[in-house]
Every structure is written in C-alpha cells, then in structure tokens.
N, C-alpha and C. Protein backbone atom coordinates (compact mmCIF):
# COMPACT_ATOMS: atom_id res chain seq x y z
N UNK A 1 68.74 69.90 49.25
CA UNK A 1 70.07 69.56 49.68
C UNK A 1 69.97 68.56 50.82
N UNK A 2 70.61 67.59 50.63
CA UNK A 2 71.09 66.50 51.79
C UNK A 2 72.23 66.16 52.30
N UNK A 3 72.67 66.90 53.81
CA UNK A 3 73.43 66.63 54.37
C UNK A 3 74.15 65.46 55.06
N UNK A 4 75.12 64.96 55.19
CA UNK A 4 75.10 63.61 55.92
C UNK A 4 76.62 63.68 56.41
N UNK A 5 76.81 63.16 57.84
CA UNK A 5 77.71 62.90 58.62
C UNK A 5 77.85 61.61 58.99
N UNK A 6 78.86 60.89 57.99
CA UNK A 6 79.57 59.54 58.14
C UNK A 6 80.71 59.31 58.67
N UNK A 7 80.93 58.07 59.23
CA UNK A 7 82.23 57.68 60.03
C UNK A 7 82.89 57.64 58.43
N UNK A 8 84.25 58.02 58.20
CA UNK A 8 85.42 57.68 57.55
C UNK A 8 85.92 56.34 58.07
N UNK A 9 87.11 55.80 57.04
CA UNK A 9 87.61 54.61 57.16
C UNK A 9 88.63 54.85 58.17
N UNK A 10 88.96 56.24 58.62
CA UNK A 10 89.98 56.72 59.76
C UNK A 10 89.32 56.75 61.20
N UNK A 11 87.75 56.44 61.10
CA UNK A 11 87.54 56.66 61.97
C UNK A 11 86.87 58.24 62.58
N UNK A 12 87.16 59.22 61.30
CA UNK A 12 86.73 60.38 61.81
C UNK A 12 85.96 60.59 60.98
N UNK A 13 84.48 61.56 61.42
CA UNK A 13 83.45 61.58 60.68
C UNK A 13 83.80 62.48 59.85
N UNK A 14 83.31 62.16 58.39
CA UNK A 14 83.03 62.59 56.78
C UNK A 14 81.75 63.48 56.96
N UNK A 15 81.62 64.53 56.08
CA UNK A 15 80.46 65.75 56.10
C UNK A 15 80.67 65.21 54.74
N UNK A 16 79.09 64.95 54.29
CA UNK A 16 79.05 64.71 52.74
C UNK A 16 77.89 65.30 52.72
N UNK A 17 77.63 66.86 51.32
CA UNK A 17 76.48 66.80 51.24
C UNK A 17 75.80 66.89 49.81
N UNK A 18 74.78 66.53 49.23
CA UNK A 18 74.26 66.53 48.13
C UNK A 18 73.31 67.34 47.60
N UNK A 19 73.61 67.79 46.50
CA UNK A 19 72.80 68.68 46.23
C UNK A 19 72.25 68.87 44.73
N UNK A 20 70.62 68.58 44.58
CA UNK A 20 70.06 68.35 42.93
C UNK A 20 69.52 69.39 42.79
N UNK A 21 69.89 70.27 41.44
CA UNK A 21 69.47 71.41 40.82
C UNK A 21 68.15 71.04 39.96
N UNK A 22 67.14 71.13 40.50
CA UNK A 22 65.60 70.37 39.37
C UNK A 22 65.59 71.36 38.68
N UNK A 23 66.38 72.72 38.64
CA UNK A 23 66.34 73.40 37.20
C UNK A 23 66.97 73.58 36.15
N UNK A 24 68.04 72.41 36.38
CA UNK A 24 69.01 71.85 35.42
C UNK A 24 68.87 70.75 35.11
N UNK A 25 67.86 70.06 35.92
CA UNK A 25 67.90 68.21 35.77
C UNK A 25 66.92 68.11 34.67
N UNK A 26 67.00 67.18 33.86
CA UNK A 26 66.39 66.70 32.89
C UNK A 26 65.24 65.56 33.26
N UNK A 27 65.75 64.90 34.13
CA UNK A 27 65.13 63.75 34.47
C UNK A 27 65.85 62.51 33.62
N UNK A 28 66.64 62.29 33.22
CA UNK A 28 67.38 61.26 32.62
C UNK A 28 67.65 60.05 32.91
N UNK A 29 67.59 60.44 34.47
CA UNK A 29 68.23 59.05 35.49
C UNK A 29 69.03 58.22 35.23
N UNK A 30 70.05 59.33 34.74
CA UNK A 30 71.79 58.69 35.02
C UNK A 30 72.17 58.73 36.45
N UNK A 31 71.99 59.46 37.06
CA UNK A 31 72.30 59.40 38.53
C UNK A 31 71.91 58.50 39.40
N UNK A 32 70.48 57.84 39.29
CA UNK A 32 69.97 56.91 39.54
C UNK A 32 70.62 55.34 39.28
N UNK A 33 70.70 55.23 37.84
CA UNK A 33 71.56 54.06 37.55
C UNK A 33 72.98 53.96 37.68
N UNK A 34 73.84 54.97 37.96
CA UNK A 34 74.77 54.31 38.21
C UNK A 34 75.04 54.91 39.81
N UNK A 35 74.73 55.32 40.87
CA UNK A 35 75.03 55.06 41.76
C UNK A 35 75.05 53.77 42.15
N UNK A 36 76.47 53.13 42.68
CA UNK A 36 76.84 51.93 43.30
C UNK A 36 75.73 51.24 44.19
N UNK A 37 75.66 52.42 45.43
CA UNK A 37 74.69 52.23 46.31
C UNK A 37 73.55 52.00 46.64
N UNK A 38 73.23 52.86 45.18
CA UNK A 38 71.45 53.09 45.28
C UNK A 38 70.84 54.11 46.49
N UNK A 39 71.49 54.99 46.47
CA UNK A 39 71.24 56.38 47.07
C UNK A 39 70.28 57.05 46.52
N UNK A 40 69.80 57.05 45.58
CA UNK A 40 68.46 57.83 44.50
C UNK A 40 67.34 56.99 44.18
N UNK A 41 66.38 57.32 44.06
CA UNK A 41 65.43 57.30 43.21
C UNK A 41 64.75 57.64 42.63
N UNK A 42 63.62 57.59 41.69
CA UNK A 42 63.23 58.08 40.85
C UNK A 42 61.78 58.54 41.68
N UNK A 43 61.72 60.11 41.50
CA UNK A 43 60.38 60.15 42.50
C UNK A 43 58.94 60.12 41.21
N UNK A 44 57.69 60.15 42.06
CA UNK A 44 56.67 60.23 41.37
C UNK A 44 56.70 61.30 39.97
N UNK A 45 57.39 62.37 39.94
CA UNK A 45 57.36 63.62 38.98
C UNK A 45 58.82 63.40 38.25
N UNK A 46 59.46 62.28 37.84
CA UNK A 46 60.53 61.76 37.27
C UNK A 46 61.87 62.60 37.67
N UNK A 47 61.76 63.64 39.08
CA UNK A 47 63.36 63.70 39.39
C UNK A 47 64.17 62.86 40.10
N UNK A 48 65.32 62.37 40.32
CA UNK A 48 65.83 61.76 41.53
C UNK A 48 65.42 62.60 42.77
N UNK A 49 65.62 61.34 43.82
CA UNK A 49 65.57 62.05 45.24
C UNK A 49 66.53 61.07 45.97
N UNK A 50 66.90 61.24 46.85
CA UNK A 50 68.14 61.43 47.65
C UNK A 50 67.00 60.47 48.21
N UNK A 51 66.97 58.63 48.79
CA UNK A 51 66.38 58.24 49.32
C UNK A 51 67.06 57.25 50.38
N UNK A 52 68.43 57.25 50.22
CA UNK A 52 68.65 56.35 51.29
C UNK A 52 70.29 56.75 51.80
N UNK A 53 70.40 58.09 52.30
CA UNK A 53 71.26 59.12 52.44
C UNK A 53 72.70 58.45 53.09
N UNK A 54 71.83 57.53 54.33
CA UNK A 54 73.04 56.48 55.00
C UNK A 54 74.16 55.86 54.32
N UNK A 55 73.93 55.07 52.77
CA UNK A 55 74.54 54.50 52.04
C UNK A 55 75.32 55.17 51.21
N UNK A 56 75.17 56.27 51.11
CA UNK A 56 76.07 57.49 50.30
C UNK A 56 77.86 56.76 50.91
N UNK A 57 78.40 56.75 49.77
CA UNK A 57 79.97 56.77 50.20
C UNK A 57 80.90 57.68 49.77
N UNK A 58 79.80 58.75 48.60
CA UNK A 58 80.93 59.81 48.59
C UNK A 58 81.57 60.39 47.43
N UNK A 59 81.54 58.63 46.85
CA UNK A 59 82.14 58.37 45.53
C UNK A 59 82.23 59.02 44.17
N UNK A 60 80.87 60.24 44.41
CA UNK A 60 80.72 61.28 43.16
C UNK A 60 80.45 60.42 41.70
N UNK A 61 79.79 59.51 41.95
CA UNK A 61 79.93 58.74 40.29
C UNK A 61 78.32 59.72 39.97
N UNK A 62 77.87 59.93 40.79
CA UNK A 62 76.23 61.30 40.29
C UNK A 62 76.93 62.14 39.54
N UNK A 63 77.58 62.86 40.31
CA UNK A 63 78.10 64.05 39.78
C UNK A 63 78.70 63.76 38.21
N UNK A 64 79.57 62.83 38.33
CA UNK A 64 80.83 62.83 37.02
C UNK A 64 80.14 62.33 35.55
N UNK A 65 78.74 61.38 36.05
CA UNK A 65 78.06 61.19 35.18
C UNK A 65 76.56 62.18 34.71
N UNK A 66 76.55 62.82 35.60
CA UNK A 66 74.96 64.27 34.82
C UNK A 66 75.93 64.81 33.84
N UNK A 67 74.84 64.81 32.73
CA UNK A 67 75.64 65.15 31.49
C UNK A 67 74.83 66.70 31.73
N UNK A 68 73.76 67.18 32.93
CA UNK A 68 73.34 68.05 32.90
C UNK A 68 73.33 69.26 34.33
N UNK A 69 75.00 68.79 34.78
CA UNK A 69 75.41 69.28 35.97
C UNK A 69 74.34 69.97 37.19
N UNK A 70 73.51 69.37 37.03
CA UNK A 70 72.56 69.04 37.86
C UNK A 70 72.93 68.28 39.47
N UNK A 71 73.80 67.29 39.77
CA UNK A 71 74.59 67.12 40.48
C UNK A 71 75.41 67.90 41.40
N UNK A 72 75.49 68.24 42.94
CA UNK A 72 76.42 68.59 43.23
C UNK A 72 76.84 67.43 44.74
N UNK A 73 77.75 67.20 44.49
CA UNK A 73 78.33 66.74 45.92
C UNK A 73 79.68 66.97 46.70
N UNK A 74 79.58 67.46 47.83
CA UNK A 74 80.76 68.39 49.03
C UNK A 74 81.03 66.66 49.96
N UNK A 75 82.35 66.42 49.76
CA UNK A 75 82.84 65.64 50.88
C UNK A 75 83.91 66.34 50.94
N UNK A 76 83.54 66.35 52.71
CA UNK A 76 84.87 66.87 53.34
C UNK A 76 85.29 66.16 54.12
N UNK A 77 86.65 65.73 54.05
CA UNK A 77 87.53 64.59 54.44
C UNK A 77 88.47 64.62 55.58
C-alpha cells in the first residue's frame, strides 16, 4: 500500500492511497499502460509497482481498468 498526501486544486491537501492485491493481479499491465501519469511500473517479477507516487492525481483510471480488481485506490477530498 502507498500512501500519499497532495495539495488539491483548493489548496487543501488530498490523502490518496493505493493499494495492489498481487493475489489477484495477473500481471497484465493494464494499469501500467494506461495511467496518464506513469505512476507504475512494471517490476522485475512482472507486477506493477507504485514508482513515482508524487505524480498520482487520483484519477482511478488503475482501478476502472483491472479487469482483475486487483486495484484499489482511497482519495479523500
């Protein structure tokens, strides 16, 4: 699980945190390709990993796309 505390566009900090189930993940790397950001990558043993946590915006496109709900992500707003 990866936690992260971002400024919002209000100005008040966002709690976003992520969280990959490797006993649901397939290794597919849908999550990988379509994050906007490029928040994931593909580690040595073919799961994603959470590699560049800063750039996270929140957006849930991980989540909406694991066809193997493997994905979880908490923004609290």
């Amino acid at each position: 699980m990866v936690i992260l505390i971002l400024p919002a566009k209000t100005g008040k900090q966002r709690h976003i945190a992520i969280h990959l189930d490797h006993n649901l993940c397939k290794r597919c790397g849908i999550c990988v390709a379509f994050c906007p950001q490029g928040v994931f990558v593909t580690g040595d043993d073919g799961y994603p990993v959470v590699a560049a946590t800063e750039k996270c915006t929140g957006c849930q496109l991980c989540f909406y796309r694991c066809p193997d709900f493997a994905v979880e992500v908490e923004v609290d707003k």
